[in-house]
Structures are given as structure tokens and as C-alpha cells.
Protein backbone atom coordinates (compact mmCIF):
# COMPACT_ATOMS: atom_id res chain seq x y z
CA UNK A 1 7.34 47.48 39.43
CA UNK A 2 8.20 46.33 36.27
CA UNK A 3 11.21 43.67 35.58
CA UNK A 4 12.61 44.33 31.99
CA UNK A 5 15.75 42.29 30.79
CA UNK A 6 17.56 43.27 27.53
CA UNK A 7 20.47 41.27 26.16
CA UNK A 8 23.01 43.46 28.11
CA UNK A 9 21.24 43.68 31.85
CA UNK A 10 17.99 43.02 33.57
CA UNK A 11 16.43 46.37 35.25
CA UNK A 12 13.65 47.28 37.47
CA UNK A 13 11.41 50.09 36.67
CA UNK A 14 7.80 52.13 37.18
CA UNK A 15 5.91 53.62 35.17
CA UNK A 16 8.81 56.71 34.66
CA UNK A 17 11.97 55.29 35.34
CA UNK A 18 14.78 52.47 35.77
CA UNK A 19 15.15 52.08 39.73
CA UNK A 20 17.11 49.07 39.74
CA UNK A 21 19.91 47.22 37.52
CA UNK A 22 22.26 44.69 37.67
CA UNK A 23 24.19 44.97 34.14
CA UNK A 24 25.70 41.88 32.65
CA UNK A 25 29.76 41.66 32.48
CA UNK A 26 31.02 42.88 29.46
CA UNK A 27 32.50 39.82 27.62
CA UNK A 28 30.98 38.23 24.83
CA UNK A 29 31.41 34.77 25.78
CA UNK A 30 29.12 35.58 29.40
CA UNK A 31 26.32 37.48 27.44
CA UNK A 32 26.20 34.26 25.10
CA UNK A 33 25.71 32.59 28.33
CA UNK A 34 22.74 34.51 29.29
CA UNK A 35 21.33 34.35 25.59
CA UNK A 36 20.98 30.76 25.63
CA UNK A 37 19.59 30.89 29.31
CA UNK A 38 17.37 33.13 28.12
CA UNK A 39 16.38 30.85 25.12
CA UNK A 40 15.88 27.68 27.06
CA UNK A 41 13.16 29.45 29.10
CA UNK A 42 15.97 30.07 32.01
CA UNK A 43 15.56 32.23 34.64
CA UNK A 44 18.81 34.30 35.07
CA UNK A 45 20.77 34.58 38.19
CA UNK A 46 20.21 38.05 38.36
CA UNK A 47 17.06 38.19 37.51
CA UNK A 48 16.27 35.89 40.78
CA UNK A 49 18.11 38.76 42.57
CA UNK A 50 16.79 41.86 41.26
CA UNK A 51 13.27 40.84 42.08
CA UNK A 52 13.68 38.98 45.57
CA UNK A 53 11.21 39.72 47.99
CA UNK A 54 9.59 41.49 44.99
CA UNK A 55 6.32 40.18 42.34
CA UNK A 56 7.11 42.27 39.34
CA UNK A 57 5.43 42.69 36.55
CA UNK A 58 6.87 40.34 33.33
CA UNK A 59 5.68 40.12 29.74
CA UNK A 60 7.86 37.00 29.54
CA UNK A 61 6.44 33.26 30.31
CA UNK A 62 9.66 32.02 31.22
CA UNK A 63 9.55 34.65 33.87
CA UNK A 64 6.44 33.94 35.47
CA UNK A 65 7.40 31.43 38.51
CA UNK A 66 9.12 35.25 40.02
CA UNK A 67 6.64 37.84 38.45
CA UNK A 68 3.39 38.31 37.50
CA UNK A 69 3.02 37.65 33.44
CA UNK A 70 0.93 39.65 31.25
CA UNK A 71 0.86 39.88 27.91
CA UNK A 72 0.19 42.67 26.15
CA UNK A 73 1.81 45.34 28.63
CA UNK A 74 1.66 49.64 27.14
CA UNK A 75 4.52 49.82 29.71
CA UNK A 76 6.94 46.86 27.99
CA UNK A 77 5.97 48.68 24.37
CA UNK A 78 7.39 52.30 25.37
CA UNK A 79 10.05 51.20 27.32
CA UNK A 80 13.10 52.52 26.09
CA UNK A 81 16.43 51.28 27.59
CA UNK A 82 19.89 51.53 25.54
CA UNK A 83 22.40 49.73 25.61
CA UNK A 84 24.73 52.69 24.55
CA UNK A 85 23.76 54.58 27.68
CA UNK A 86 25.20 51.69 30.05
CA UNK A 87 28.26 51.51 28.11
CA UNK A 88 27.28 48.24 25.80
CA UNK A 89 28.26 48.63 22.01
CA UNK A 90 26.12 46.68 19.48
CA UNK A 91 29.50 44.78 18.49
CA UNK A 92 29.43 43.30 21.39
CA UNK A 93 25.67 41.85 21.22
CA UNK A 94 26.94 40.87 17.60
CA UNK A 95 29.88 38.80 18.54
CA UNK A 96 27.69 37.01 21.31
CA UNK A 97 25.01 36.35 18.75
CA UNK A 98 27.58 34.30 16.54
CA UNK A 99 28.75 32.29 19.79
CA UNK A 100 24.71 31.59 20.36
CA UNK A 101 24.42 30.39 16.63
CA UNK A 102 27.58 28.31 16.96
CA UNK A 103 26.67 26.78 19.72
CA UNK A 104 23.04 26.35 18.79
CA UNK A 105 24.62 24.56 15.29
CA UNK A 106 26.68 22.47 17.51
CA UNK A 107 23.84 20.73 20.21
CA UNK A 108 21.81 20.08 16.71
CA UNK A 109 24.83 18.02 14.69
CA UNK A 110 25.17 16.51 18.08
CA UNK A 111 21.59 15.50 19.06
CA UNK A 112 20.96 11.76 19.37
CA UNK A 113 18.69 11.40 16.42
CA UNK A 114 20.91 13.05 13.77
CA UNK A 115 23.79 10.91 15.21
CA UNK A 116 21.48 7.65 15.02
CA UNK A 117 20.64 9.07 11.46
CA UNK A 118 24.89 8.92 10.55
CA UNK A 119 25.12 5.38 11.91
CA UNK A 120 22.41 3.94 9.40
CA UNK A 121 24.18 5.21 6.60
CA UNK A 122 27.16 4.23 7.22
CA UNK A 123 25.91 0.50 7.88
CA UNK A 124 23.96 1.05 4.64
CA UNK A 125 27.79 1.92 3.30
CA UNK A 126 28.56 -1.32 5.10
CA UNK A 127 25.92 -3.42 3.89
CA UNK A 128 26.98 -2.04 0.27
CA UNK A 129 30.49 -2.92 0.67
CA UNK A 130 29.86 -6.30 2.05
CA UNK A 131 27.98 -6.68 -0.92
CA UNK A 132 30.58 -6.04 -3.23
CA UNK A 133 33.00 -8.32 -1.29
CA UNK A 134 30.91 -11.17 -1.49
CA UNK A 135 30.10 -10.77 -5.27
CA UNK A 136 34.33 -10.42 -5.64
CA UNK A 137 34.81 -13.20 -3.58
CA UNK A 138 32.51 -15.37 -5.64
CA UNK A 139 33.39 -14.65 -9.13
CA UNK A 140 36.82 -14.85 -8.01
CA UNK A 141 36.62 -18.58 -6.46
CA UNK A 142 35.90 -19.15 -9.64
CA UNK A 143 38.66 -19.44 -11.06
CA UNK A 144 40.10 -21.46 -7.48
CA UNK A 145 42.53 -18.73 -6.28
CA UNK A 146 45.30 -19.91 -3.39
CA UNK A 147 44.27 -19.20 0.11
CA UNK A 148 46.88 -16.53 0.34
CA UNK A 149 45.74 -14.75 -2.50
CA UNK A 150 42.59 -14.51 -1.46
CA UNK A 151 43.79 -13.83 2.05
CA UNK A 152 43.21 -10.06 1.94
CA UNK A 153 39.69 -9.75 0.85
CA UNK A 154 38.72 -12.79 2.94
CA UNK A 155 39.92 -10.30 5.86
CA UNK A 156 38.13 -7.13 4.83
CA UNK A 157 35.38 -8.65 4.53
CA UNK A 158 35.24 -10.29 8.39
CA UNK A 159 36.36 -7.05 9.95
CA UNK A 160 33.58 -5.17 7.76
CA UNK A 161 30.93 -8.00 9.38
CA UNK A 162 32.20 -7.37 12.55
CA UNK A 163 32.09 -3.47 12.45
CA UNK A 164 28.55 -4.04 11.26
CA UNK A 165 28.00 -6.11 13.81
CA UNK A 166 29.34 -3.33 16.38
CA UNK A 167 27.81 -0.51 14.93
CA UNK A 168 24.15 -2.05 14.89
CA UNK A 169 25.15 -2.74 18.89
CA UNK A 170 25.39 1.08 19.04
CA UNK A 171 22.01 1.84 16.84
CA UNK A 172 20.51 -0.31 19.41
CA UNK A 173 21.60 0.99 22.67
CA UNK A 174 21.34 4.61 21.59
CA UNK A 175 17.63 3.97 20.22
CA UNK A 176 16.31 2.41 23.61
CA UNK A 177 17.53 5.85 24.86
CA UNK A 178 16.46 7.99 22.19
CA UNK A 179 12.92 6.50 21.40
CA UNK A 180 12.04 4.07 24.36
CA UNK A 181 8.44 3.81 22.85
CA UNK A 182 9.27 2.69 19.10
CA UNK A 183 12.11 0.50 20.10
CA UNK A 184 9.76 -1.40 22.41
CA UNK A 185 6.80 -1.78 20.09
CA UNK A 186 8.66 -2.35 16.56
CA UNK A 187 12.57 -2.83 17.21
CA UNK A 188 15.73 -0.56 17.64
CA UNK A 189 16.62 -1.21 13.82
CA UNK A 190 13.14 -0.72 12.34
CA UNK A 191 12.90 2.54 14.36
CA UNK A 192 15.91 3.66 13.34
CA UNK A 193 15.14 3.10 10.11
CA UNK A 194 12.27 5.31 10.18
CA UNK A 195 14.06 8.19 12.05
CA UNK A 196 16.59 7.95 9.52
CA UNK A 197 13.41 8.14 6.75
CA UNK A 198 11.83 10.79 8.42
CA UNK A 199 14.93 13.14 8.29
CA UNK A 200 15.21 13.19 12.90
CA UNK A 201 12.40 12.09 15.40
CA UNK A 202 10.66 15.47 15.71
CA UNK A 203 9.91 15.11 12.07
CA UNK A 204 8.82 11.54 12.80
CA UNK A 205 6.14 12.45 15.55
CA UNK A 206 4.75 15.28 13.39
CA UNK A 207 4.35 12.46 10.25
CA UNK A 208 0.71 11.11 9.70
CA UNK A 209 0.33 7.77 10.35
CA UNK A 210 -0.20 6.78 6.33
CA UNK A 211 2.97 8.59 6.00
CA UNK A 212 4.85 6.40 8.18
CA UNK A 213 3.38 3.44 6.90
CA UNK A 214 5.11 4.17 3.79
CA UNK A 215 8.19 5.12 4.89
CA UNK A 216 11.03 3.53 3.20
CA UNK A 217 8.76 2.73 0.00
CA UNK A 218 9.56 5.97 -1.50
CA UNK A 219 10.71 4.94 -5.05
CA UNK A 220 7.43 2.48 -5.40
CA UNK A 221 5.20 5.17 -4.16
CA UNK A 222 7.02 7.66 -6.75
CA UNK A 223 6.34 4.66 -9.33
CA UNK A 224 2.68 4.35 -8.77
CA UNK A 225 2.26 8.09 -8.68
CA UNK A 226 4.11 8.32 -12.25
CA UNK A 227 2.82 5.32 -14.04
CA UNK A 228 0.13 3.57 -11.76
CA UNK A 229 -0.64 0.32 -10.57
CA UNK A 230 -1.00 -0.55 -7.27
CA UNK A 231 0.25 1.87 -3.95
CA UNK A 232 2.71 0.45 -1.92
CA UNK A 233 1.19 -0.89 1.16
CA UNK A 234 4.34 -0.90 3.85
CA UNK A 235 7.75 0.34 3.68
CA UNK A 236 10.74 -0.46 6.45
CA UNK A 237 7.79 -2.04 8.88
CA UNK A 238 7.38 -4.99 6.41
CA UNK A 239 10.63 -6.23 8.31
CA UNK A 240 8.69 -6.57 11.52
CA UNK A 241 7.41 -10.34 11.57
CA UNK A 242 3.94 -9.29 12.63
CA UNK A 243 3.55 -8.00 8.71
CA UNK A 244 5.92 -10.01 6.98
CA UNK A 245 4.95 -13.57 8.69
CA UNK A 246 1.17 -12.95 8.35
CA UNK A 247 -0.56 -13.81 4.82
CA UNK A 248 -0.17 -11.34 2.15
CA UNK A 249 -4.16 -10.45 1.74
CA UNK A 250 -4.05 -9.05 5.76
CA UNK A 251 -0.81 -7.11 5.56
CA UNK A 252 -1.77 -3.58 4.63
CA UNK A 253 -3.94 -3.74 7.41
CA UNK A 254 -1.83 -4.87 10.08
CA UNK A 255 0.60 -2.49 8.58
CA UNK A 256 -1.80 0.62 9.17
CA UNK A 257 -2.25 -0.52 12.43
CA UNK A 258 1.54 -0.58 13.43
CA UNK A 259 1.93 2.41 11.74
CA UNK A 260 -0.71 4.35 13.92
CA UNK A 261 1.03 2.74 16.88
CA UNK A 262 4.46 4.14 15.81
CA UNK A 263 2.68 7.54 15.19
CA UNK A 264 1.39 7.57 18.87
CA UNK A 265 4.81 6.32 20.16
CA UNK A 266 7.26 9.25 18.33
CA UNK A 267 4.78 11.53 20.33
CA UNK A 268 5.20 10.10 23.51
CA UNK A 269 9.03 9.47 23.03
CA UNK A 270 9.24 13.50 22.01
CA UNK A 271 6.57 15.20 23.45
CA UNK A 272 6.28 13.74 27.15
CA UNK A 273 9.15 10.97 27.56
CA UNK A 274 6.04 8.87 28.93
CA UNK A 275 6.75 4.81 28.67
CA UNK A 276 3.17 3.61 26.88
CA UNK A 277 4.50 1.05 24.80
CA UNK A 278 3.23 -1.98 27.18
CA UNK A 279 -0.34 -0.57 26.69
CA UNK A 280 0.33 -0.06 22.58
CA UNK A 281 2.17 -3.70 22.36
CA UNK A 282 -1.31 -5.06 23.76
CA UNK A 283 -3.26 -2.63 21.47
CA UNK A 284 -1.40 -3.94 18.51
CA UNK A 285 -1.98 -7.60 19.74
CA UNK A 286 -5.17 -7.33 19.98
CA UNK A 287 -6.43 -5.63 16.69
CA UNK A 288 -4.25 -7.85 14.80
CA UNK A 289 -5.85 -10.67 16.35
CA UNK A 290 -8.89 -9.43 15.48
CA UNK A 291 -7.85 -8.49 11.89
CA UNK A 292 -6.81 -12.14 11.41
CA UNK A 293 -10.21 -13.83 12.96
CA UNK A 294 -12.26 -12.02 9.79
């Protein structure tokens, strides 16, 4: 037997004909439902219950814990199955596509990285405005303004401070979550940084290390590209003290070294949620340690 699920029901056939089916209700909103299942690598309820007591055939890998997965099946090629002849219009498949894509658009402006990504810009608009404050509040004390007139900007800028102060709470709480690994080995606001750079954390664990060495240097690296001179050697890890503490001669090394850590560490925090940043604090410690003895 062969287990064959289309967008609109799952059916069980041999080599001639449908013998089974269990048809999905015909509402947009529940076929969505199984679309996404089906896209998470979700077995569906009724696939589970077509094929009990049964090992059926599958050309599916989500579908192998119930059926036996091949391939490259001649049977899954020819099989023809309508949805027209069990009463399903293509509109309907169409208006369940858009709630898919909707929804789809909505997880990925609400994943944890893109929302760490939000929260360093806007203390970079922060920083910026704090910025201007201070320069205001210095020209103008100057000229030795009353206490009253200065009374306003002397209050923006303390609650601006303290919202900074708030949101880089935030950054940090949702970074030991999001990237347990980088947070440990270089700081929450350093990795942040560098999600931020990198455009999300996937993109992060799929940067070279020289990449992320750099990252956050991007207008001196476009500099030496256009007119030459020297490369720039670190980017947002020059905050970390093991780089910007340590004499200036030894810093692009230690830098490469951090930067291969971080490399390793976006993998692990993406790829398989292990906790290796004891073991790559230690590696770091003990290659700059060596880098310093020469």
C-alpha cells in the first residue's frame, strides 16, 4: 500500500487504485493548518489514522517514523488524484496558501533575532539622541540658563538614560535565550551587535570566521578596499577587553581567535542548541595566553 497526501486529503492506494481516504474539512483556515503541519515535517492526525496497524509505502521523510520511505517511487510519479473529483476547488487551496504565507511572514517579523535586531537600533536611536542632548545641554550652560529653563531637557535626557538603561536589560535577557553560546563567550551586547551586523543569527553561523572578525568595521574595510592602507583588523569585538586591554601589536590575533570562537558558537546556538561555551571560554584562554607568551 501506498500512503499519498495532497493538500486536500491523505489516501491509501495500490498499484491501481485509491482504497482508503480521509479528506480534509473544507475550510480554508483548517487546510492552512495542515499546510504548515505539513511544512514543519508534521505528521498529520489523519495520516496516523489512515495507516494504523499499516507500514505504507511514503516518498516523504517526514513520513517515515509510520511508513517505509523511498525516494524515487514510479508509483508516486503516475499517481493521479484530483482535487476536483472529491469536491475541492483550487480557490480554496489558493485562499489557504495566502493564510500559510501570512502566517509564515508573521513567525519571521516575530523571531527572537529580528526582534533583538529592532532593539539595537533603537538604542543606537538612543545613543544618538543622548548625544544630541548632551551637546544642547552644554552649549546651552553656556550661556548659564535658570534651572527651570533648562528643566525640560535636563528631564528628557534622564528618562532617555533610563530607557537605555531598560532596553539594554531586555537585549540581555533575550540574548542569553537566543544565543546561549555567544553571550557566554563574548557578552549579550557584543553578540547582539553582531546579530544585528550579520542581518539575524542564521546568517551569523553561516559567516566565515574573517567575516565576523570584521563585523562592524564595514566603512574602514570599504576604505581600504577603495583607497588602501591598512585592513581593519576587528570590528564590534574590539569592545571585548580581551582585545581592547591587550597591546596593540597582539590584537589582530587575539581578534581572529575570538572570532573563530564566535563562528563555532552561532553554530552550536543554531544548529544543535548544545551549551559548549565553557570548553570555547578555556580554548580562548588558552591560545591567548599563548599568543601573549611569544
Amino acid at each position: 500500500m501506498y500512503l499519498v497526501t495532497k493538500w486536500f486529503g491523505t489516501f491509501l492506494c495500490d498499484e491501481n487504485k485509491v482504497k482508503k481516504q480521509i479528506l480534509f474539512p473544507k475550510n480554508e483556515k483548517e487546510i492552512a493548518d495542515r499546510l504548515l503541519k505539513i511544512k514543519n515535517n508534521k505528521i498529520l492526525d489523519e495520516e496516523k489514522q489512515i495507516s494504523k496497524g499499516l507500514e505504507p509505502i511514503v516518498n516523504e521523510k517526514r513520513l517515515g517514523k509510520i511508513g517505509k520511505y523511498i525516494s524515487d517511487g514510479n508509483f508516486f510519479k503516475k499517481i493521479d488524484i484530483k482535487p476536483e473529483t472529491h469536491g475541492f476547488e483550487l480557490g480554496l487551496l489558493k485562499k489557504a496558501t495566502v493564510i500559510v504565507s501570512n502566517k509564515k511572514t508573521t513567525e519571521a517579523l516575530g523571531s527572537a533575532d529580528l526582534q533583538v535586531i529592532q532593539m539595537i537600533n533603537t538604542l543606537d536611536d538612543f545613543i544618538q539622541t543622548l548625544n544630541l542632548f548632551s551637546e544642547r545641554k552644554n552649549y546651552w550652560s553656556d550661556i548659564k540658563p535658570s534651572k527651570q529653563r533648562m528643566k525640560p531637557l535636563e528631564k528628557s535626557f534622564m528618562t532617555v538614560k533610563k530607557e537605555m538603561k531598560t532596553l539594554e536589560g531586555q537585549i540581555e535577557k533575550d540574548m542569553v535565550k537566543l544565543a546561549p553560546n555567544i553571550s557566554n563567550i563574548v557578552g549579550p551586547m557584543i553578540g547582539a551587535r553582531l546579530i544585528s551586523s550579520a542581518g539575524g543569527i542564521n546568517k551569523l553561523a553561516m559567516l566565515p570566521a574573517s567575516t565576523i572578525q570584521v563585523l562592524g568595521a564595514e566603512k574602514a574595510l570599504f576604505r581600504f578596499k577603495k583607497e588602501g592602507g591598512k585592513p581593519p583588523k576587528h570590528g564590534y569585538i574590539f569592545q571585548h577587553t580581551y582585545i581592547n586591554k591587550s597591546p596593540r601589536k597582539i590584537r589582530g590575533k587575539i581578534a581572529r581567535v575570538l572570532a573563530t570562537k564566535i563562528s563555532i558558537a552561532a553554530k552550536a546556538d543554531v544548529f544543535t542548541k548544545r551549551d559548549i561555551s565553557k570548553e570555547l571560554t578555556e580554548g580562548i584562554k588558552g591560545r591567548i595566553s599563548e599568543i601573549r607568551k611569544l
